[in-house]
Each structure stands twice: as C-alpha cells, then as structure tokens.
Protein backbone atom coordinates (compact mmCIF):
# COMPACT_ATOMS: atom_id res chain seq x y z
CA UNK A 1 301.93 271.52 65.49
CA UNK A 2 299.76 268.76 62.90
CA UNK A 3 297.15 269.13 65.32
CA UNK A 4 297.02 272.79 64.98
CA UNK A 5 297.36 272.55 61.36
CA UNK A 6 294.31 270.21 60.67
CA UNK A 7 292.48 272.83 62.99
CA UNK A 8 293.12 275.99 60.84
CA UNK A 9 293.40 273.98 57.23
CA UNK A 10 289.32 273.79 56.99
CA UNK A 11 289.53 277.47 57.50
CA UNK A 12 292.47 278.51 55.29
CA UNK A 13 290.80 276.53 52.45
CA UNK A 14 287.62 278.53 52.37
CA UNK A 15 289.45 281.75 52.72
CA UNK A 16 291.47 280.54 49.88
CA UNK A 17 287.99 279.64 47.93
CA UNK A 18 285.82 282.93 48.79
CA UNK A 19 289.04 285.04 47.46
CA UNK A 20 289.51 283.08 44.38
CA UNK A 21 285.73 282.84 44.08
CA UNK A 22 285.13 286.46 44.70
CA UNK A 23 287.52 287.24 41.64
CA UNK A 24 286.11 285.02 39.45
CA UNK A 25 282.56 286.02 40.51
CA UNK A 26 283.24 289.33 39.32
CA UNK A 27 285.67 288.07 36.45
CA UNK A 28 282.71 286.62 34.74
CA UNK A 29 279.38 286.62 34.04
CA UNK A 30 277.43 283.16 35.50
CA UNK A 31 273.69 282.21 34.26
CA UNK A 32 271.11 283.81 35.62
CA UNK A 33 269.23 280.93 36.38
CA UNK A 34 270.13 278.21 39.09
CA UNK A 35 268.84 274.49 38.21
CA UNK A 36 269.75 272.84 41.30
CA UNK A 37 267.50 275.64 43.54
CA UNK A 38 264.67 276.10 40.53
CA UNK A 39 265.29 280.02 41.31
CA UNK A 40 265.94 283.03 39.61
CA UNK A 41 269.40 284.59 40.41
CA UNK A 42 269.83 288.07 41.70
CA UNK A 43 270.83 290.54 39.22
CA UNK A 44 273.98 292.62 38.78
CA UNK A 45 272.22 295.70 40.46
CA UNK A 46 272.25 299.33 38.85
CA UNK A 47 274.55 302.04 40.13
CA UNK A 48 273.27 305.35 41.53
CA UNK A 49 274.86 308.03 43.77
CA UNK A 50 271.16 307.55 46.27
CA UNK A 51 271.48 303.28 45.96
CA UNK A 52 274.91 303.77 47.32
CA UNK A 53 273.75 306.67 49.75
CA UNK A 54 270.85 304.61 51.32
CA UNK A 55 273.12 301.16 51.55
CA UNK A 56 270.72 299.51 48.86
CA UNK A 57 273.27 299.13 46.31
CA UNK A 58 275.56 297.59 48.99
CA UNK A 59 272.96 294.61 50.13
CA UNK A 60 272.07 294.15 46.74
CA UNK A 61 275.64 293.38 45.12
CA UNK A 62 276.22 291.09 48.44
CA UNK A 63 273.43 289.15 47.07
CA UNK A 64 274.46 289.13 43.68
CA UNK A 65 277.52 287.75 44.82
CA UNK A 66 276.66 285.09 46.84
CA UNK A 67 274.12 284.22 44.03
CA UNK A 68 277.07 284.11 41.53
CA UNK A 69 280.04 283.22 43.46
CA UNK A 70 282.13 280.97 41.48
CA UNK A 71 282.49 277.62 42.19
CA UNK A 72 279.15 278.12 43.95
CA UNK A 73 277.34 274.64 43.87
CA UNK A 74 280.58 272.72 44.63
CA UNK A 75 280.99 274.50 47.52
CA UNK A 76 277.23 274.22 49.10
CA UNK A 77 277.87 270.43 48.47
CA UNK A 78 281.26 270.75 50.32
CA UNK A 79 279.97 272.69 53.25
CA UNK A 80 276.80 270.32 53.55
CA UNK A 81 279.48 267.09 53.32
CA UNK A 82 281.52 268.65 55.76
CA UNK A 83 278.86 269.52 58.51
CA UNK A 84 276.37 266.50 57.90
CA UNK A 85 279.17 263.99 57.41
CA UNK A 86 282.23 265.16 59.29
CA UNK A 87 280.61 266.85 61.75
CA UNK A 88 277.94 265.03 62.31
CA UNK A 89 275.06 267.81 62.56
CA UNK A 90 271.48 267.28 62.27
CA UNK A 91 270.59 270.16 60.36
CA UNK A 92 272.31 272.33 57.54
CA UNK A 93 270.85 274.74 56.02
CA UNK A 94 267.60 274.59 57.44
CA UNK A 95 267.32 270.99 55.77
CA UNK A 96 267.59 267.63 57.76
CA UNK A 97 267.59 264.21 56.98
CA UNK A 98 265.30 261.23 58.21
CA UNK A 99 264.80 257.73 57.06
CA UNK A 100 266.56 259.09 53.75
CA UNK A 101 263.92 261.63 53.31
CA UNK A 102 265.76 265.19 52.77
CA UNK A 103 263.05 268.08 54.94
CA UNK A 104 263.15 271.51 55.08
CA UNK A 105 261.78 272.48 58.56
CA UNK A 106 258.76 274.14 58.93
CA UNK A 107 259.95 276.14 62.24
CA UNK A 108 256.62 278.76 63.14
CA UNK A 109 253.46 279.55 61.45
CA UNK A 110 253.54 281.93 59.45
CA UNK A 111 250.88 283.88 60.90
CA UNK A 112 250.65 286.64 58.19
CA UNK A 113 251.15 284.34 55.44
CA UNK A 114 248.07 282.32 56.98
CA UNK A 115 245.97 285.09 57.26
CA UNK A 116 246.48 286.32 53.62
CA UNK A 117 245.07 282.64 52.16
CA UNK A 118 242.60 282.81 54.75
CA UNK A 119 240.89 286.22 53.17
CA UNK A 120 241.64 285.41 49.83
CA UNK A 121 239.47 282.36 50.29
CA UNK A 122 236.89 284.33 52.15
CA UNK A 123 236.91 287.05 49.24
CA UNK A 124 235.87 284.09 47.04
CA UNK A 125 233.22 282.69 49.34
CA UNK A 126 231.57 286.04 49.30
CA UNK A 127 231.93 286.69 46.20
CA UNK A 128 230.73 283.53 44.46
CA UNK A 129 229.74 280.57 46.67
CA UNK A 130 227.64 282.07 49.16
CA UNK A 131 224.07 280.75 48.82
CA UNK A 132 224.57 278.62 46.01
CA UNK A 133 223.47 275.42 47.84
CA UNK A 134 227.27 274.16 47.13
CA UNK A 135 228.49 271.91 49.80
CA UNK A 136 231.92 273.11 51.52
CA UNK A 137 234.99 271.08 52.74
CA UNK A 138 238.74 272.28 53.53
CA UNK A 139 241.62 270.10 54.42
CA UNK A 140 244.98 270.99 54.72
CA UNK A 141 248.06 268.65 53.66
CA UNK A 142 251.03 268.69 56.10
CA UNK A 143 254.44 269.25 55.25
CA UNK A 144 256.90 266.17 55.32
CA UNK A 145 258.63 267.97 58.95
CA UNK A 146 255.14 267.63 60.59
CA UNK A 147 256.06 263.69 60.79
CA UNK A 148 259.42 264.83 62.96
CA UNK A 149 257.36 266.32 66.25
CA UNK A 150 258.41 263.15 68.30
CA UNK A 151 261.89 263.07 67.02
CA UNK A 152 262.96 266.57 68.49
CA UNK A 153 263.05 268.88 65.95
CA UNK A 154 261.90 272.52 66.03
CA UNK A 155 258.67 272.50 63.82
CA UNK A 156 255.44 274.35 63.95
CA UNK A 157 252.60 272.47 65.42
CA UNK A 158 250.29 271.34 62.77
CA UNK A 159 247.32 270.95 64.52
CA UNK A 160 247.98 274.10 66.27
CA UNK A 161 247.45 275.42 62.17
CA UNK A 162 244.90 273.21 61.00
CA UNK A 163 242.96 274.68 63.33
CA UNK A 164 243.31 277.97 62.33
CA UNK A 165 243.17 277.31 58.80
CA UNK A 166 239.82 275.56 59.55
CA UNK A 167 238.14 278.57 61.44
CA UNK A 168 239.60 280.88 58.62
CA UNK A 169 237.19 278.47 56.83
CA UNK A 170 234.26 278.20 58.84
CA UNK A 171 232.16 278.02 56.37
CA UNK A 172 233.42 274.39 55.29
CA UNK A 173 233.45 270.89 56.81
CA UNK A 174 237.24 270.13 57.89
CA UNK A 175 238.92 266.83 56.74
CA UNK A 176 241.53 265.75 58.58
CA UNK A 177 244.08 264.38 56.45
CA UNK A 178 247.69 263.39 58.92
CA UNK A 179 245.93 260.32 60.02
CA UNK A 180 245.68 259.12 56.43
CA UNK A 181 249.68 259.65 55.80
CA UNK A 182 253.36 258.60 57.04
CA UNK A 183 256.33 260.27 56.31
CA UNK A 184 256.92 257.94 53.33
CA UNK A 185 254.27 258.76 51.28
CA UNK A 186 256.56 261.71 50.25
CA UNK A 187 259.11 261.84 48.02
CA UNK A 188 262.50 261.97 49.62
CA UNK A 189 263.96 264.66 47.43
CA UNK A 190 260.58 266.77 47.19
CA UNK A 191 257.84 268.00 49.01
CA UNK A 192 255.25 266.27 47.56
CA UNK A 193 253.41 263.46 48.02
CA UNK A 194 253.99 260.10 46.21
CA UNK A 195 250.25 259.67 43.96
CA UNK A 196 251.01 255.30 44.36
CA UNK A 197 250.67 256.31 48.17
CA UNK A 198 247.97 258.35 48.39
CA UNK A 199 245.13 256.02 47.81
CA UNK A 200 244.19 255.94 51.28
CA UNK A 201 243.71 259.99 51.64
CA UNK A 202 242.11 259.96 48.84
CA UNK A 203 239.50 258.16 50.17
CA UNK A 204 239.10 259.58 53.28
CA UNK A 205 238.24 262.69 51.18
CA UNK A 206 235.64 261.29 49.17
CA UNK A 207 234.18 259.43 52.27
CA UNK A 208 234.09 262.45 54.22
CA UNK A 209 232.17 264.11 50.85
CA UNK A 210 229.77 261.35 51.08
CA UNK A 211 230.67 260.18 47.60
CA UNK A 212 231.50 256.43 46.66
CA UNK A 213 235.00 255.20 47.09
CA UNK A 214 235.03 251.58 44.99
CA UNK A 215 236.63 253.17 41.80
CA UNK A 216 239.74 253.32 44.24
CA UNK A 217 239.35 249.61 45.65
CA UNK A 218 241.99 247.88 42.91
CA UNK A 219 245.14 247.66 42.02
CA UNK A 220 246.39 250.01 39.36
CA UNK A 221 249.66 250.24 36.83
CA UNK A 222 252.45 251.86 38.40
CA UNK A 223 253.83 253.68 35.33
CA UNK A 224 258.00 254.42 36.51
CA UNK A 225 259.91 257.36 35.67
CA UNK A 226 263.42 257.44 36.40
CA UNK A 227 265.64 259.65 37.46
CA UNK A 228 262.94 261.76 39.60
CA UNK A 229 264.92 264.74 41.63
CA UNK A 230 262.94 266.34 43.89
CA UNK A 231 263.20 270.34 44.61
CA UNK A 232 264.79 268.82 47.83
CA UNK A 233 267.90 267.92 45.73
CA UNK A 234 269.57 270.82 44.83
CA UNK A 235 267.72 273.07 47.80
CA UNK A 236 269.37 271.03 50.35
CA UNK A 237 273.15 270.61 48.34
CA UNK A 238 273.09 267.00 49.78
CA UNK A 239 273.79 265.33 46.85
CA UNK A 240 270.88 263.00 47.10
CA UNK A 241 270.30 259.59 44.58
CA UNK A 242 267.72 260.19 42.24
CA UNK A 243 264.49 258.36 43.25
CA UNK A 244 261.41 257.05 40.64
CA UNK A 245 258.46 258.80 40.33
CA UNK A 246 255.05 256.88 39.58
CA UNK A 247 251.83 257.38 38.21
CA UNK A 248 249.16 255.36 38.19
CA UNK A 249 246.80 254.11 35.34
CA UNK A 250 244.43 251.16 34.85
CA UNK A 251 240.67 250.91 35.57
CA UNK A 252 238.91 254.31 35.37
CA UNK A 253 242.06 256.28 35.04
CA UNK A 254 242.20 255.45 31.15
CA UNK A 255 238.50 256.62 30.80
CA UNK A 256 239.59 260.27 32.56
CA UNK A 257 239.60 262.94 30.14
CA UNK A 258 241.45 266.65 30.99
CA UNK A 259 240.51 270.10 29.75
CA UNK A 260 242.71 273.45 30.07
CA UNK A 261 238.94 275.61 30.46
CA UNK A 262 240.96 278.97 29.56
CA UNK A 263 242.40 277.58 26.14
CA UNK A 264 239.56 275.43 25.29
CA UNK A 265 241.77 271.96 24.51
CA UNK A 266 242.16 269.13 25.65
CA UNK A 267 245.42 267.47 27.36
CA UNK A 268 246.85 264.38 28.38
CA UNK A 269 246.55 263.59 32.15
CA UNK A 270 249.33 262.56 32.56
CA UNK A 271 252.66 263.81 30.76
CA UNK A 272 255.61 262.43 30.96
CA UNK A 273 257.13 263.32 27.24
CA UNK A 274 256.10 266.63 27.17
CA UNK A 275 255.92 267.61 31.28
CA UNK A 276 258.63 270.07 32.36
CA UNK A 277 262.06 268.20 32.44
CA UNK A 278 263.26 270.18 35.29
CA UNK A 279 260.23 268.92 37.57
CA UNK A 280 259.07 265.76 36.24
CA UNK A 281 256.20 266.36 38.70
CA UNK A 282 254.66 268.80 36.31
CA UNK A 283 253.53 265.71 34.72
CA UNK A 284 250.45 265.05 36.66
CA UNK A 285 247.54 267.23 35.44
CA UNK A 286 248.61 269.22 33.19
CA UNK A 287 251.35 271.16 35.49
CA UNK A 288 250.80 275.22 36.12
CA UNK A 289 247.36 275.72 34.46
CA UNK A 290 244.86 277.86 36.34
CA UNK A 291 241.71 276.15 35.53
CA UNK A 292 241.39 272.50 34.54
CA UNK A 293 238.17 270.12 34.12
CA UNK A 294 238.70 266.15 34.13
CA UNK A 295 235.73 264.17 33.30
CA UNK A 296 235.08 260.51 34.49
CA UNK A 297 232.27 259.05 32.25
CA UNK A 298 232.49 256.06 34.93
CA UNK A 299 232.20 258.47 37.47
CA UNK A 300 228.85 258.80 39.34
CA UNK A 301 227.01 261.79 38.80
CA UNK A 302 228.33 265.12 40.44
CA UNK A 303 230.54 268.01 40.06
CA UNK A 304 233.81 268.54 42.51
CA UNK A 305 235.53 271.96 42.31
CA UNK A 306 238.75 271.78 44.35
CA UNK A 307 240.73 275.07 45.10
CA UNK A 308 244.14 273.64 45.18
CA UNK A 309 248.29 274.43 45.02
CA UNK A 310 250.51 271.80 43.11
CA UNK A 311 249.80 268.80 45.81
CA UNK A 312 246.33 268.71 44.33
CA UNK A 313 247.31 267.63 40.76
CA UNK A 314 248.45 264.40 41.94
CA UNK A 315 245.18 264.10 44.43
CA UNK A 316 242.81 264.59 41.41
CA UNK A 317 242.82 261.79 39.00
CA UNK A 318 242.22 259.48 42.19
CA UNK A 319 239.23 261.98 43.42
CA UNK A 320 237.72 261.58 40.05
CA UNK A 321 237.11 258.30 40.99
CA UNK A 322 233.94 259.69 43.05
CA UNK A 323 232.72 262.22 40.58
CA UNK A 324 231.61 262.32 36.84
CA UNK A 325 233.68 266.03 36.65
CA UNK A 326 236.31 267.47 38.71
CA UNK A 327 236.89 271.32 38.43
CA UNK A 328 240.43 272.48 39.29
CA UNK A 329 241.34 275.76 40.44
CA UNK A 330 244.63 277.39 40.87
CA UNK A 331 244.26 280.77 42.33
CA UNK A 332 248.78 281.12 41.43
CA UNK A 333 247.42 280.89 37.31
CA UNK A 334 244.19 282.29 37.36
CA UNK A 335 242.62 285.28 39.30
CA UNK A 336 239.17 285.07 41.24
CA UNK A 337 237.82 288.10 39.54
CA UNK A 338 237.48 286.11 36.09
CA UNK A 339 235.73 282.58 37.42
CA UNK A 340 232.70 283.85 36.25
CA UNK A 341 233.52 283.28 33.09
CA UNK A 342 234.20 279.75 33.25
CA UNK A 343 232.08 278.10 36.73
CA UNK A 344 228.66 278.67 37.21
CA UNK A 345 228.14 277.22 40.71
CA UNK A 346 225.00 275.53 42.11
CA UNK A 347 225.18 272.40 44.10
CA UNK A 348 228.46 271.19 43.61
CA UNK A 349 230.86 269.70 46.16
CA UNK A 350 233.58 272.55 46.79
CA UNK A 351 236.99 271.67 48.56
CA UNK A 352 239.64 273.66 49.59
CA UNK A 353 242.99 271.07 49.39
CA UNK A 354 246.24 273.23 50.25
CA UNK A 355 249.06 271.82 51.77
CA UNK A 356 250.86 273.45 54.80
CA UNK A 357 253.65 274.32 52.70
CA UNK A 358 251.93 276.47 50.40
CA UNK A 359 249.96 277.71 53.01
CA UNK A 360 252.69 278.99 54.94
CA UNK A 361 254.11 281.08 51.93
CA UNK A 362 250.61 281.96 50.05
CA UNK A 363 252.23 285.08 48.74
CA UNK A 364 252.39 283.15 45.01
CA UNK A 365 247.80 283.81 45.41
CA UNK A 366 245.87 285.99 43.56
C-alpha cells in the first residue's frame, strides 16, 4: 500500500498544483514580462466568434496559460529538481548539464534559418562590397553543445554547418575557430563566450587577416563582476550559482576609444554601471547598437569592419589590438539599406563573425 502511495503522490501533487494554479492563473493578472526566460509573455488573447471558430483563440489562451500559470517558476524548478536530481535524467527541457556548464542542445541545422543569413549576407556583398578591393573573411563561433559530440548527445554536426555557412560565403576566406576553444571558455549559465578566455581566438583571427598579434601577447586586468547569471539560468529552471563575469583592461585597452556612428557620441567600452542589469553582458561594447566604431591610436594602420551578433562585442576590443579602427555592424539594430550613410568601403579587412547560435535562428536580421 506505501509503495503504491509514493508511486501516485508525485502525480496527485501536480494535479493538485495545475488545478490550484489554473484558478489562480485566471484569478489574477501576472506580469507580462518573465525575468528568469528574458521573454515577453503571451497575451490574454481577444475574443471573436471566427478565433473561436478556426481553434485560434483556443491555442492561444493555452499559451497564455502556461505563460501565466501561477506558481509558474517554482514549479519549472520543481520539475527540473525532480527529473535531473531524482530521476537522474540527462536532459530536461532541452537543457543538459556538463562539467557544471548548463547547454541547450543544438539538435539539427536549421536549414532554412541558414539559408536566410546566408542571402542576407549575399544581398550585402552585392550590394556594397563587391569590387571594392576589401579583403573578405567569415568564421563561425560554435555553440557550447558542439563540445558534447563525443559524449553522446544528439547535436548537429558543426562542421557539417561550417561548411555550409562557408560556401554561402564564398566570396570570403574561412577561419576556423573550434580549434581555438574548449567548452570552458563559455560561461556556464550563458551562451557566450568568456572575453579572459578568448585571447587565443582572437588571435587566430588576426593571424589568419595577416595583421600583427603582439598587442595581445600580455597579461591584462581582469576587472570582476559578481553575481553574473547567464540566459542559461532561468532558461534551463536549474537553479544554477551565479558565476563572475570579467573584462579585461590594461595595455592598449585603456587607449580604445568607442563611437555609436548613428548618434554621433561617444561611449564607454566597457559598462558595467550603466550596462543592462538584467544581462550584465550588455556591458561589453556598448550592448544592442547597430553600428559602432572603436579606435586604437596604438593600433597599426587599417580599418576592420566585422558583421557580427552579440558574441562579437566581447571579440572586438581584443581584435582592435591589430587595427587602428574597428567598424561594427549589427544587421538585428541597423538595416543594410542605410550603410551608405555611414561606411564608405575601399580596402578594408571585412569579417563576417556569427556564432552558430545566432546562425541557427537568424530570423532577429534585417
């Protein structure tokens, strides 16, 4: 009889939860906003005789609901204790955890996705880099579950989409970039890379640009910010420790100077006082600004424009250390159609840096 007992309880306790958290769901109003998840909520959809006819309104209030279920985050956290740490599973969630690191699996290229950055990219080419006498270079970053191919997880194979996002770029010189990285050069709460760690990368890029790498051959300050949670944190409801995030300063870094090119001012390089509090990350480089110039007056002479996501704000203070200017482009902040108000291009190093992640879900390009 116990031993039935402890089998139904788990099950009688989350009927008794979804009831009582169905009735307070609808009881009252939650935020419209979720911290943990850095995601907008799904809102209390709007009535009509053909939404109900066509099953829209339906689907639509289930996902309200689930969005504002009461009691919502303590019971993610539950279900991930209960199946990661009772149970025992690998994977909840579509999140696992290795060496401490929290990773969402990257399961199958998304083919469509790809293709999308690929002719956005191309659109640009075309449009304003074809005979310039600019010199081209792509790389692509991987994501933190390309490290877990030999441990038996189901991931996508990275080279398998390096490759294609190199002859979607044909017109550039591919840097290979996996070589230069371990699995701990990420955060363990977030998807992006650790700047203290990325040295190395760093100047694989610039050697594979042709461009002098002894800026990056010393030590620098790591600066400490504490407590860093990752997107990772909340995404995963596994109740992680917060980690410290570093940036680095000392040697040319204090010389680097960083310019918002569609607002015309100047801003600090690095942020940590006035950097979005919900992603300290945002601190490097200014955050979510579509077009950004940092100049290095130790720098030698030459201009690098990098088309980049959020992994290259990190990436470009260090690959400053080969330039005298580095041009930033965000194609998320800024559309293509407008650069020719801003870049005039002739003979200037241009890299695309994207990391698989973003690659994989380009929707968020212009």
């Amino acid at each position: 009889m116990k031993n039935r007992l402890f089998k139904i309880l788990p099950a009688l306790c989350f009927a008794v939860a979804i009831l009582t958290g169905s009735i307070g769901t609808l009881a009252f109003q939650g935020p419209d906003y979720s911290e943990s998840e850095r995601r907008k909520l799904a809102a209390f959809p709007k009535f009509s005789a053909e939404s109900l006819a066509d099953g829209s309104f339906i689907k639509e209030l289930d996902t309200y609901l689930a969005d504002h279920f009461a009691g919502r985050e303590e019971l993610r956290k539950l279900v991930a204790f209960y199946q990661m740490g009772l149970l025992n599973e690998n994977e909840y969630n579509g999140f696992v955890r290795e060496d401490g690191s929290i990773i969402s699996l990257q399961k199958q290229i998304n083919e469509a996705s790809l293709e999308y950055a690929k002719s956005r990219f191309l659109y640009v080419y075309e449009r304003y880099l074809k005979n310039t006498g600019c010199s081209f270079y792509d790389a692509l970053i991987p994501d933190k579950s390309a490290f877990l191919e030999d441990e038996g997880y189901p991931v996508l194979d990275f080279e398998k989409m390096e490759e294609m996002y190199g002859d979607g770029l044909s017109f550039g010189k591919d840097i290979p970039l996996k070589e230069s990285l371990v699995l701990s050069d990420y955060y363990l709460t977030d998807s992006h890379l650790r700047q203290e760690k990325i040295t190395e990368a760093a100047k694989a890029i610039l050697s594979a640009l042709g461009r002098d790498t002894e800026l990056l051959e010393k030590e620098f300050i790591h600066n400490p910010v504490y407590p860093f949670y990752g997107v990772y944190a909340g995404q995963s409801a596994m109740s992680p420790e917060p980690e410290t995030l570093y940036y680095l300063t000392g040697g040319y870094l204090d010389s680097l100077r960083a310019f918002d090119l569609m607002t015309n001012e100047e801003f600090p390089v690095y942020d940590p006082e006035g950097c979005d509090k919900r992603d300290l990350y945002t601190l490097f480089t200014g955050g979510g600004k579509g077009l950004i110039r940092i100049d290095n007056p130790e720098g030698k002479k030459g201009e690098l424009i990098v088309f980049r996501d959020s992994f290259g704000a990190a990436f470009a203070p260090l690959l400053a250390a080969g330039y005298s200017r580095v041009t930033l482009v965000d194609f998320r902040y800024i559309h293509p159609d407008v650069l020719s108000r801003y870049i005039r291009f002739n003979d200037q190093d241009v890299l695309f840096l994207y990391s698989e992640t973003f690659i994989n879900n380009s929707q968020g390009l212009r």
